[in-house]
Every structure is written in C-alpha cells, then in structure tokens.
Protein backbone atom coordinates (compact mmCIF):
# COMPACT_ATOMS: atom_id res chain seq x y z
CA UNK A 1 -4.69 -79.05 123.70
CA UNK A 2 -6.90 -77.75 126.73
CA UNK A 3 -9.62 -80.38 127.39
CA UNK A 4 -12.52 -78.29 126.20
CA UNK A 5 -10.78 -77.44 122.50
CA UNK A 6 -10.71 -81.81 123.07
CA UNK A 7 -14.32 -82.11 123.66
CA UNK A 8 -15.15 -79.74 120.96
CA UNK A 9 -13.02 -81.87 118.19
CA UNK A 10 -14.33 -85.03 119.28
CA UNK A 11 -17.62 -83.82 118.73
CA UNK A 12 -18.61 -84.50 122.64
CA UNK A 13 -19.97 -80.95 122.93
CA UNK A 14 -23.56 -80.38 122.95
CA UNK A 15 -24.74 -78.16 125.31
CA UNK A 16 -23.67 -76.53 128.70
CA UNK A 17 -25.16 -74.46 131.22
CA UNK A 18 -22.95 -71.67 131.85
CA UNK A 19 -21.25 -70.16 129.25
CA UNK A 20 -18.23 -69.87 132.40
CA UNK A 21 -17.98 -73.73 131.98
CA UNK A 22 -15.30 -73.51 129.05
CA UNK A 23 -12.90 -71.97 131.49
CA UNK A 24 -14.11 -74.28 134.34
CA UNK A 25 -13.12 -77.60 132.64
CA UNK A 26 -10.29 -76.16 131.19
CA UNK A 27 -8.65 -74.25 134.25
CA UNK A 28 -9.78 -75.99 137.18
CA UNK A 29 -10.28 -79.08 138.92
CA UNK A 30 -14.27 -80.18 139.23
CA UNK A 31 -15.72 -82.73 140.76
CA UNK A 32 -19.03 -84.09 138.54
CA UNK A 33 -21.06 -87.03 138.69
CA UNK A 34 -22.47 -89.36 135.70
CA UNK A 35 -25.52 -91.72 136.62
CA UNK A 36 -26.85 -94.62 135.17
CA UNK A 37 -29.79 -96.73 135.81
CA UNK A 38 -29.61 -100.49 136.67
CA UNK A 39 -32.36 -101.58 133.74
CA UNK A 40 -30.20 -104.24 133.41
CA UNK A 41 -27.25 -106.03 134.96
CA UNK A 42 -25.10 -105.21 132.78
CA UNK A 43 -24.33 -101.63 130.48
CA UNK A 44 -24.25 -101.93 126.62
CA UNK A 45 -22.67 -99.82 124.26
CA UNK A 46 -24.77 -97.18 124.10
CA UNK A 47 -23.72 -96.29 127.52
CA UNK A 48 -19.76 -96.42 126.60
CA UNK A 49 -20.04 -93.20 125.27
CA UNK A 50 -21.31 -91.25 129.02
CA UNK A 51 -18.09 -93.34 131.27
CA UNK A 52 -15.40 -92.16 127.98
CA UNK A 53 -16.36 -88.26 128.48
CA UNK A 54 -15.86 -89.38 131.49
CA UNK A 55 -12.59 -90.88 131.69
CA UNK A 56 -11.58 -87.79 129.63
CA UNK A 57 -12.46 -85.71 132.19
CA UNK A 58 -10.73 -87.45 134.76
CA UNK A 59 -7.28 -87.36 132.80
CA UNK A 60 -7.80 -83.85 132.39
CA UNK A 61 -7.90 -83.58 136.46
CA UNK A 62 -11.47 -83.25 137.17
CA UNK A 63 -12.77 -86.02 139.67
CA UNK A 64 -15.73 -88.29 139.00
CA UNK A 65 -18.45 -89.05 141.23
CA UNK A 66 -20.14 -92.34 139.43
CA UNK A 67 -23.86 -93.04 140.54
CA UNK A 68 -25.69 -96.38 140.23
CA UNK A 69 -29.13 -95.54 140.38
CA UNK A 70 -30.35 -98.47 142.39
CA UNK A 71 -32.68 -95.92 143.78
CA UNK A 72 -33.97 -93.81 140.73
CA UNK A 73 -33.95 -97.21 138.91
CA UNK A 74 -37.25 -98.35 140.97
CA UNK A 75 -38.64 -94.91 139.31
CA UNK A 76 -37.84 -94.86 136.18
CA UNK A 77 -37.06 -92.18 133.85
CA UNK A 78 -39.26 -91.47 131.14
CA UNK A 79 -36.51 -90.30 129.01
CA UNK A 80 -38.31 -89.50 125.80
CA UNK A 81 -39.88 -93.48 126.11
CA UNK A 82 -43.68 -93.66 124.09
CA UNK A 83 -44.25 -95.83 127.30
CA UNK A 84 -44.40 -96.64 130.78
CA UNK A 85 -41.28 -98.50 132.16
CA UNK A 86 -41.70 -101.89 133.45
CA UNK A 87 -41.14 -101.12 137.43
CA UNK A 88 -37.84 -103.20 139.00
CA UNK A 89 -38.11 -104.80 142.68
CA UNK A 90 -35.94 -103.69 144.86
CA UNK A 91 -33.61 -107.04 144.67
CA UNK A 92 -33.37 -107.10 141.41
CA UNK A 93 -32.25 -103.07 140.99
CA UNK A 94 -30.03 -103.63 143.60
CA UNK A 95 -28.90 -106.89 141.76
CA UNK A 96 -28.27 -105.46 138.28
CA UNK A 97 -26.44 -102.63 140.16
CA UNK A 98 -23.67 -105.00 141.34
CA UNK A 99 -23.07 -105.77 137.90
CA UNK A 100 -22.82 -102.55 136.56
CA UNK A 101 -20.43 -101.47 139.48
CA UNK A 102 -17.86 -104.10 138.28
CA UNK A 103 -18.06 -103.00 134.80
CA UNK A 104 -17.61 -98.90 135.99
CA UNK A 105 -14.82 -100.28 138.45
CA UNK A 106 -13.31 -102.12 135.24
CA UNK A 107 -13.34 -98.54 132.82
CA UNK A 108 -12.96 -96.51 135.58
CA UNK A 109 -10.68 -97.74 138.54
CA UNK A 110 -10.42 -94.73 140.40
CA UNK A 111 -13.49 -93.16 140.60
CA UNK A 112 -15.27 -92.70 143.15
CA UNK A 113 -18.58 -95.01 142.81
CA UNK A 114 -21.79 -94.56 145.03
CA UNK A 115 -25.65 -95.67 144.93
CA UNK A 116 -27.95 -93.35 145.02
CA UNK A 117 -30.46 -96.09 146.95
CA UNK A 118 -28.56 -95.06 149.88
CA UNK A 119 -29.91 -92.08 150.63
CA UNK A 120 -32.88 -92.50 148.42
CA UNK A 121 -34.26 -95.10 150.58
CA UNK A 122 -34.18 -92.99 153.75
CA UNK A 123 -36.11 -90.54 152.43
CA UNK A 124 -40.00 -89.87 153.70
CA UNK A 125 -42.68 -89.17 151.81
CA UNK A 126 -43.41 -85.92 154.46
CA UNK A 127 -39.48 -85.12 153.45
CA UNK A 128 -39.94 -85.24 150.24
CA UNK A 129 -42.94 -83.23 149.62
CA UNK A 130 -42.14 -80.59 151.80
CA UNK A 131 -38.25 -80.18 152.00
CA UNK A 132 -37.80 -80.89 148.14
CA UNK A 133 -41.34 -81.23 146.55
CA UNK A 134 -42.40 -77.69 147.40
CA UNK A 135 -39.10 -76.36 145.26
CA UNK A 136 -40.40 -77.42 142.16
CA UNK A 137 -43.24 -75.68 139.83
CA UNK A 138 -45.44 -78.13 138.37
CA UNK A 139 -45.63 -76.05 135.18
CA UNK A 140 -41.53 -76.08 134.72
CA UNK A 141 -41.63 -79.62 135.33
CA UNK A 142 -44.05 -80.10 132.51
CA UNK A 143 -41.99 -77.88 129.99
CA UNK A 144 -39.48 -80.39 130.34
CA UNK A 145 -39.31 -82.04 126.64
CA UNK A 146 -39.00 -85.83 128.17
CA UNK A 147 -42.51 -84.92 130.17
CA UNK A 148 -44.47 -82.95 127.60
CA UNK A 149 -43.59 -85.54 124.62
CA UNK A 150 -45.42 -88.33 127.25
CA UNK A 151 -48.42 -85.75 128.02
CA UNK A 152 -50.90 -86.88 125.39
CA UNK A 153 -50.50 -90.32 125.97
CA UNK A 154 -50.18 -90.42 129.92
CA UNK A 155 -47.60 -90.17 132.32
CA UNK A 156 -47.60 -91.38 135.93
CA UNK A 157 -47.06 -89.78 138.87
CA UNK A 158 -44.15 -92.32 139.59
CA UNK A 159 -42.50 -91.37 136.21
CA UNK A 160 -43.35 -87.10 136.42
CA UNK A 161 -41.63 -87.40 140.05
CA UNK A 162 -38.53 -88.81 138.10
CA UNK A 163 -36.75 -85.55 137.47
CA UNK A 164 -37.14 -84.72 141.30
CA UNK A 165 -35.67 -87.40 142.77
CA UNK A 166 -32.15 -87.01 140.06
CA UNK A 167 -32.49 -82.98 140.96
CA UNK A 168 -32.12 -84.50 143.97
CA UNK A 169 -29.29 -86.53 143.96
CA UNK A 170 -27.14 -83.40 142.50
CA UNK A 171 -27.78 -81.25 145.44
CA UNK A 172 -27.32 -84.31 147.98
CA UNK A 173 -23.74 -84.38 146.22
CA UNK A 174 -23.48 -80.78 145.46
CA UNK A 175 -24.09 -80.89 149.75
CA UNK A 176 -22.02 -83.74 150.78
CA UNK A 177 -19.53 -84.35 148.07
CA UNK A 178 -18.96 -80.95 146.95
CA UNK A 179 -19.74 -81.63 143.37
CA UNK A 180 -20.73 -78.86 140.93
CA UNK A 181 -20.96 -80.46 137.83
CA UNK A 182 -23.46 -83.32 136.20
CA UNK A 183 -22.74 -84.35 132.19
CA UNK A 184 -25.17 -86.51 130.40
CA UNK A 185 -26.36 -87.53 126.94
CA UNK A 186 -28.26 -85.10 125.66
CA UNK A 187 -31.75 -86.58 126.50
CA UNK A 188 -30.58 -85.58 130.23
CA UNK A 189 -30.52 -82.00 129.74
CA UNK A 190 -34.60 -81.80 131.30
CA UNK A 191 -33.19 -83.91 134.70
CA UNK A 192 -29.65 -81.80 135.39
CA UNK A 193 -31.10 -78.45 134.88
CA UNK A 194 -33.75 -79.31 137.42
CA UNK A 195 -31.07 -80.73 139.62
CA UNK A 196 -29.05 -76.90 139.32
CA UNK A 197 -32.67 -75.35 140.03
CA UNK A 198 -32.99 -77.34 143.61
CA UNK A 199 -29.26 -76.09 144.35
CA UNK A 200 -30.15 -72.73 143.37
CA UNK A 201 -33.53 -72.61 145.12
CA UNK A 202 -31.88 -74.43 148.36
CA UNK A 203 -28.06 -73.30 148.37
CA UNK A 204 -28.70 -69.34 146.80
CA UNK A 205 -28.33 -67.58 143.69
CA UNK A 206 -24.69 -67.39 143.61
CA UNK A 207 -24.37 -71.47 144.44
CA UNK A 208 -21.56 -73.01 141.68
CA UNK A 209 -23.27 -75.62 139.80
CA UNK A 210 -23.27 -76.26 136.23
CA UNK A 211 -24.53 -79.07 133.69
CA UNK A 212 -22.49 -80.26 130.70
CA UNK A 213 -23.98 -82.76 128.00
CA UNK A 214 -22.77 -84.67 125.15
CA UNK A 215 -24.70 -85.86 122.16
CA UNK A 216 -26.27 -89.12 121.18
CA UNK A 217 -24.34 -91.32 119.37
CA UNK A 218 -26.61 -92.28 116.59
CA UNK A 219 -25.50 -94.10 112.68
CA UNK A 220 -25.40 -91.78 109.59
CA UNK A 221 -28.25 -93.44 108.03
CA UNK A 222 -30.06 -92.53 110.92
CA UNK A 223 -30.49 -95.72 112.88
CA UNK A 224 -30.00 -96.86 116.44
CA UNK A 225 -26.48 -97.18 117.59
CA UNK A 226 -25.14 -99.66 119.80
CA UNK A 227 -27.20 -102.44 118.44
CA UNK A 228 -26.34 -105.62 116.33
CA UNK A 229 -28.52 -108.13 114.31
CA UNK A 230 -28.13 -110.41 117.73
CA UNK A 231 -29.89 -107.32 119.42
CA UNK A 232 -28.42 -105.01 122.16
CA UNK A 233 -24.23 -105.29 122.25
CA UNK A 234 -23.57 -105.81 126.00
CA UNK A 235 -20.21 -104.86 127.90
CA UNK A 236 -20.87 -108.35 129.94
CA UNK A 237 -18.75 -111.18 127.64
CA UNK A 238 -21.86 -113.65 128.74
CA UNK A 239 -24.20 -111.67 127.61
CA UNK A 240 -22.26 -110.36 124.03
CA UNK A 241 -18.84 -112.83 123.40
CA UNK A 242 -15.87 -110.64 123.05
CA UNK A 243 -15.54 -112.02 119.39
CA UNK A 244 -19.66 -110.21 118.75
CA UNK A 245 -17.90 -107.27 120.42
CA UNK A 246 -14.67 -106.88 118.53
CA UNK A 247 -17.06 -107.40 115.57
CA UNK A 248 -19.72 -104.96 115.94
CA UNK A 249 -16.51 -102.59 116.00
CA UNK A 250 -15.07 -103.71 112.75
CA UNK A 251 -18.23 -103.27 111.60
CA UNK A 252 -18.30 -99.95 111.75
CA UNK A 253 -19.66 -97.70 108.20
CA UNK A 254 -16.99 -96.15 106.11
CA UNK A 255 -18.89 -93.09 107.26
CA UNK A 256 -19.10 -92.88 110.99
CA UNK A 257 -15.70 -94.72 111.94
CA UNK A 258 -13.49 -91.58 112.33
CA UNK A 259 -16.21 -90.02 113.84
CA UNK A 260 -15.88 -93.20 116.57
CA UNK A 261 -12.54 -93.06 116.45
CA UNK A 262 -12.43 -89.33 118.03
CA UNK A 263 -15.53 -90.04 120.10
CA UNK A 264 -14.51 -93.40 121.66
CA UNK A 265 -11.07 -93.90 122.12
CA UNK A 266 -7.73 -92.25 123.76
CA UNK A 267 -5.77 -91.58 120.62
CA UNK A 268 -4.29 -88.45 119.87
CA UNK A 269 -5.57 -86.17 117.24
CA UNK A 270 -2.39 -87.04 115.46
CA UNK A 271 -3.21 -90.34 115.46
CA UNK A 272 -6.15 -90.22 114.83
CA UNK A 273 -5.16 -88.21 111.77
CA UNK A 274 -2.41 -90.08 110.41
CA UNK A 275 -5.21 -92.99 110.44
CA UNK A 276 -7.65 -90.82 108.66
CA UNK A 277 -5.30 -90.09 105.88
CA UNK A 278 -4.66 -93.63 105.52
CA UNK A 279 -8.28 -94.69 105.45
CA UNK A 280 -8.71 -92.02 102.78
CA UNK A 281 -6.28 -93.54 100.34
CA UNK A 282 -6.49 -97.40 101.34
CA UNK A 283 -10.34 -97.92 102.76
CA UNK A 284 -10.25 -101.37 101.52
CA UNK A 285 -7.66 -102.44 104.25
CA UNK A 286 -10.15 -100.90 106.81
CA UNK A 287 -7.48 -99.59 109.16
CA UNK A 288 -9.78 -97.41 111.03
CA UNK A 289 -12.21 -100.31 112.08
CA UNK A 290 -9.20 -102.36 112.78
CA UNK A 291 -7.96 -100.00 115.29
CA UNK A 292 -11.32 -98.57 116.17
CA UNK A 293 -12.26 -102.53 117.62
CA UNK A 294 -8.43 -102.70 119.09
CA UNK A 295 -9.00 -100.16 121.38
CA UNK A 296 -12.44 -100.55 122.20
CA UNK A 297 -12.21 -104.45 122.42
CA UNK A 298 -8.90 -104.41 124.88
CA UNK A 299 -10.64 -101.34 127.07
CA UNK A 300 -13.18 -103.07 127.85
CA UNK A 301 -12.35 -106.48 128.00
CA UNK A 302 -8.45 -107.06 127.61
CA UNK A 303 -5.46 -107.84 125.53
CA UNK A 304 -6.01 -111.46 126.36
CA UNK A 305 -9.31 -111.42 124.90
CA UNK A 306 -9.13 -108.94 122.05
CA UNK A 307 -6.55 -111.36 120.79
CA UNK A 308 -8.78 -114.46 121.25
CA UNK A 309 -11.23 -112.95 119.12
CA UNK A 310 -8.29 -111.45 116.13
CA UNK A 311 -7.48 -115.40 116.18
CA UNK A 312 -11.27 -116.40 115.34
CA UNK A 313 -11.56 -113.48 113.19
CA UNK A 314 -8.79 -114.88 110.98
CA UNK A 315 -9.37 -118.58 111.47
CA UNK A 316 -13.01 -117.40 109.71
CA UNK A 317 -11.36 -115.42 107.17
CA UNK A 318 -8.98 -117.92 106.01
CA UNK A 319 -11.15 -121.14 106.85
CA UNK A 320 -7.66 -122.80 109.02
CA UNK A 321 -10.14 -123.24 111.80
CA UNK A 322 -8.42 -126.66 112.90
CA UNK A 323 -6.29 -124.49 115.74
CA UNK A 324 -9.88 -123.22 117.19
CA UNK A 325 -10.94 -124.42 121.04
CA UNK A 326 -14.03 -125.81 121.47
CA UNK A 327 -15.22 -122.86 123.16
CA UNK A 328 -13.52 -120.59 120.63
CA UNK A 329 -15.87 -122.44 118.26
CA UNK A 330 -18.94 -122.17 119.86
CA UNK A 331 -18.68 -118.77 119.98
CA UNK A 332 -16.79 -118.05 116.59
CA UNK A 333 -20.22 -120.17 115.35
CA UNK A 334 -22.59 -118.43 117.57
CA UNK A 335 -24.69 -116.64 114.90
CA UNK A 336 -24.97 -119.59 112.09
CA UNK A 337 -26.94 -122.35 111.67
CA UNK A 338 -26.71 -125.47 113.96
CA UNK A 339 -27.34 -128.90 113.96
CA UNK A 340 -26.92 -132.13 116.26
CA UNK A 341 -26.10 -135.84 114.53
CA UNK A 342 -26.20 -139.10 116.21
CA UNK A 343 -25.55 -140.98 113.17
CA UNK A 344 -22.72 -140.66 110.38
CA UNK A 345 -23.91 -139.46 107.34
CA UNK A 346 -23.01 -138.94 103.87
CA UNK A 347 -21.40 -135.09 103.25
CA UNK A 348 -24.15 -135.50 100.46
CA UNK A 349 -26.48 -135.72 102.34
CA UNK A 350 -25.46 -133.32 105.49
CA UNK A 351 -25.52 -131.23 103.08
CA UNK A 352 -29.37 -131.11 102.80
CA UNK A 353 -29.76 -131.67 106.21
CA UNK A 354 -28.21 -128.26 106.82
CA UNK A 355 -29.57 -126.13 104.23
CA UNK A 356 -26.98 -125.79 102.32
CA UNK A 357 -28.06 -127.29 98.93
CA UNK A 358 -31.57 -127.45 97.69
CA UNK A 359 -31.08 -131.07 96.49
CA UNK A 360 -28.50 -133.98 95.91
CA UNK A 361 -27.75 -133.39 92.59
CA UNK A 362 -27.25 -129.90 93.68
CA UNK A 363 -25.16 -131.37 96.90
CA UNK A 364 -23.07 -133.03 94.59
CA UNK A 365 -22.40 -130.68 92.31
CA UNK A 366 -20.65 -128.09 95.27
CA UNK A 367 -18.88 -130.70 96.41
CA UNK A 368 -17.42 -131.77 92.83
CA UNK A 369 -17.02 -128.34 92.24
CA UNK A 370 -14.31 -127.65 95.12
CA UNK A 371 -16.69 -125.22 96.93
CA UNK A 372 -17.01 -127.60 100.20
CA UNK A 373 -14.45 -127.54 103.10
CA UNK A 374 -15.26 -130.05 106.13
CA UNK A 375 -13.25 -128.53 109.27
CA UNK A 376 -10.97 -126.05 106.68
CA UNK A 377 -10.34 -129.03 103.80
CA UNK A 378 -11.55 -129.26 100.88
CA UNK A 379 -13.52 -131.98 100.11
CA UNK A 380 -14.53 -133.55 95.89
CA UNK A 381 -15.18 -137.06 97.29
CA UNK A 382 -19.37 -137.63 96.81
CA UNK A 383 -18.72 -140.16 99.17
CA UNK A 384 -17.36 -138.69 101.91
CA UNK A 385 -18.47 -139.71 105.18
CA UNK A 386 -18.69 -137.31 108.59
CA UNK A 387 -17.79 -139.16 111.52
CA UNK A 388 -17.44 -138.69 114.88
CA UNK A 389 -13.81 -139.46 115.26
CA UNK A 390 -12.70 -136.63 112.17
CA UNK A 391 -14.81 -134.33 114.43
CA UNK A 392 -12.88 -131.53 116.12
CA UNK A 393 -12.32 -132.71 119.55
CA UNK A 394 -14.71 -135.19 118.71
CA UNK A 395 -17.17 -132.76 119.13
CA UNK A 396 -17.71 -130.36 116.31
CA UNK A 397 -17.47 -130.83 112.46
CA UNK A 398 -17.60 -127.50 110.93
CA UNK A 399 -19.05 -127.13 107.05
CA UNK A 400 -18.20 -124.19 104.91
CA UNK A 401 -19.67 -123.47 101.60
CA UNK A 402 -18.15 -120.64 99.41
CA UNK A 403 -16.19 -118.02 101.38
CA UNK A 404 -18.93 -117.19 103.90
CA UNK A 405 -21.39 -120.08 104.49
CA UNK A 406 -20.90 -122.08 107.39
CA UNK A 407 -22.77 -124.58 109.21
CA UNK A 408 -21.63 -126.62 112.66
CA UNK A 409 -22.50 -129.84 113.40
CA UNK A 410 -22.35 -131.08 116.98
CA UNK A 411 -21.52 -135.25 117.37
C-alpha cells in the first residue's frame, strides 16, 4: 500500500495544499518539518497524534525535520484560544524544551531535531519588519480563521505576529534545510499556508513547497481527547504513571478504538482487521483496547513498563495485590482515597474512618457479609485488628470493599 492510500485509511487526511502532493508523498523522498511549542515540559497525548504521521512518514522514506519552538513558544499561538496565552520567560521555554526533546528523541530516534530559538533570537526588529514583515498583507493575515475568531474579543500584537514568525521558520528551512513540506493538526492550516506564501513571495512562483494536515483527534460524543478525570495524560511517567497511561488506553469507547487503532499505532491493515472482526463478535473481552494500550504503552514508555502496569492492572482485577511493590502500590492507588494511622484500630472502625460504611452497624454488616478484603483476604472477624506489622512492607494496608472500592492506609 503506497503511503498516501495509508494516510487516507487511517483517517490522517485532512487537507493538503497541492493537489501534486498525493504523488509527492507517495513517489518521492521529502523532507518536512512538524513543530511543537514548549507550553510545557513535557507533550501529552494530544500531541502523539502530530510525531505518529510523523513516524509514518519517515518509514515511508521522507525525512523529518522536528522543531521545538523555544522561540515561537515566547509568542504564542493563538490557535483558536478565547484568550491570551500566559507569556513563558525565556528559561523556562528553553527549559520545557529540553524535556520535550528527550521525549521526540525517545519516538523518534532519527530525526533530525532543531530549535527554532536559534535563529529566532538573532533576529532584529529592523529585520523583521522589513525583510519578512513587509511580505505579509495585514488583511490575509486577518482572514486567517485562528485570528478572526480572536477579533471581537482582542488580540495582541504579540499573538497577530504569531503566524509570521512560523511562516518564518518554513522558509528559514525551506532555505537552509531544503525542506518543502510542513504537516500539522488541522488548526495549523492558517500558520503553514502563510509559511508557503513567504517562500513564494521570497523564493518565486515556481518555489516547491507544500502543506499537509491531519485532523483533530476528538471522542465520538464530542469531547476533548487526550484527557483523563486526573486532567491532561502526559508522555512524562512523573507527570502521568505508566499504569494512568496504559489505562486511559484501555479505556478507550467501544466506538472510537478502531478508529485509534488505525490512527495511532504501526499495525497492518490486516491486523488491524483481523482485530476488528474479533471485537465485533467478542467486545466483552475488549481485545482492541488491550492491544490499542500494548502498543501505545510500550512506544512510548517500554516493554519493561507496559508490563509493570499489566501486573497492577491484574493484581486490581483479581484483588492478589500481596505481590505489589511499594511503589507499584502507590501508584496502582494513586486515584483513591487515602489515609494515614498512627494507632491500630478496629477494621470496624477503619471502616468509618475511610468512608466506606455510613455507620458500625453498617461496618459490621460488610464485614459479616464477606464483602471486606484487608491486603486481598477476606476478612468476617468484627474484631479484626489492622496493625502495623500485617501491613505490606510495613507500610501500606490496602482495604477493598465489593469488586471496585478500595481504600489505602499508610502506617
């Protein structure tokens, strides 16, 4: 399959410049950049998307250029925001940039990675009004859709100059790099057609340059993708555990996991469709998330790690959490409740202590009942004691209610 048929069945197609561009990725070999803005030290998931097209198109034989915006990020792009971005310093750009490098490096090893505050920071304010400023209409900047939906409310200067400075950085690589292609989400298309007008406008009419984007990745019920209850799902492991990671995978709807499947991972469409024919007539066994969080989980952080967080997975599943580190634990525990003991109390009365019966009688009664485990046992005793020395390393006693409410208690 020729890499644009690829692109087109993954659903990574959404618009392109140049009709000629079909026969371009699929006959030739390009080199094309991908930015992204150090907002943060780290990318999250809604990035993941922009470095697999990537990828793809670097295993099809086209060569990437990959841009940290340590420069543009002390800008800002208004990207369709209702407001102003919060301006970085220079040291912390250039900070969060490091970060992001390492993660690019990681998906990415043999790319070719630059920052744009390079050449960005040599640049004059006499330079840039007169040798790039005076190539650019102030009405066509306005037309853009990320400008005119930040008109009526207000738009800086800083913010309106955005799309310069990125038209900029594609003709500073189109010049020095020889690279004639930019892809982007979607919300990009405003920034990379200015970027081919300042090639065109500096380079001449019959200059190469073309601009290929993808689209959004957004949830069939319409909301945001690529966050979790926890908030934002970061590639950094201190920032999101691997275990939140591999989950917010396996937590994919019924309805967009094939769709993810295509979009995010490596598999072939024969793969992929064997697994879609399976989902279809087993969906409770949830073979597509499984596989879906495989891939994704050891991509981005391992096969040492994806299998850390399978063995938390299942020790949470089948409540034989005995086996767990203490570090496994704190993270398998993350999200529930927590509480610290100095003394050794009555299950009974634990049980109140953490919310997880409304009274004694009503403490009693779970425990009678069978539905109490303390660290994966069962427990009917009413006078059952936690101590200190039962505690998992002496550290954690973990209380489970039913199949899915848990508590931890730190000694």
């Amino acid at each position: 399959m020729k890499l644009y048929e690829d692109l087109k069945w993954r659903g990574l197609v959404y618009g392109m410049t140049d009709p000629e561009l079909e026969n371009v990725l699929n006959d030739t070999s390009t080199t094309f950049y991908l930015g992204a803005d150090p907002t943060a030290d780290s990318l999250h998931v809604g990035h993941l998307l922009a470095y697999m097209v990537a990828k793809r198109l670097m295993e099809y034989g086209h060569k990437p250029i990959l841009v940290i915006g340590g420069g543009t990020g002390l800008i800002g792009d208004p990207s369709f925001k209702s407001n102003e971005r919060q301006l970085l310093t220079i040291e912390t750009s250039l900070k969060n940039a490091e970060g992001i490098v390492k993660q690019v490096k990681h998906l990415l090893p043999n790319a070719l990675i630059v920052n744009n505050y390079e050449w960005i920071s040599s640049l004059n304010a006499i330079e840039f009004l007169r040798d790039i400023g005076k190539h650019f209409n102030v009405s066509y900047m306005m037309s853009k859709d990320s400008v005119k939906s930040r008109i009526d409310n207000g738009i800086s200067f800083t913010e309106f100059s955005y799309q310069i400075i990125q038209a900029w950085d594609f003709e500073h690589l189109f010049r020095t790099r020889g690279c004639s292609m930019q892809i982007g989400g979607q919300d990009q298309w405003g920034n990379i057609t200015s970027g081919l007008e300042l090639i065109r406008k500096i380079h001449g009419a019959e200059s190469k340059a073309y601009g290929f984007t993808f689209p959004l990745v957004t949830k069939s019920d319409g909301t945001k993708f690529g966050k979790s209850e926890a908030g934002s799902v970061w590639l950094d492991p201190n920032k999101t555990s691997v275990y939140e990671f591999y989950q917010f995978w396996i937590n994919t709807a019924d309805d967009d996991v094939m769709m993810r499947l295509k979009q995010f991972t490596f598999l072939s469409r024969k793969e992929i469709e064997e697994i879609e024919t399976s989902f279809q007539t087993e969906p409770h066994l949830r073979l597509a998330q499984k596989r879906l969080a495989e891939e994704l989980t050891i991509l981005v952080h391992g096969e040492a790690a994806y299998k850390e967080a399978i063995k938390i997975t299942e020790a949470l599943f089948s409540g034989e959490i005995k086996e767990l580190t203490l570090q496994e634990i704190e993270v398998a525990f993350k999200e529930f409740s927590h509480t610290s003991i100095d003394e050794e109390p009555l299950l009974v009365d634990l049980l109140l202590m953490i919310e997880l019966a409304g009274s004694k009688r009503q403490a009693r009664e779970f425990i009678q009942n069978g539905a109490i485990q303390v660290n994966g046992d069962k427990v009917t005793d009413t006078s059952f004691v936690i101590t200190k020395e039962q505690a998992i390393g002496k550290t954690y006693t973990i209380i489970r209610k039913g199949k899915k409410s848990y508590a931890l208690v730190k000694h």
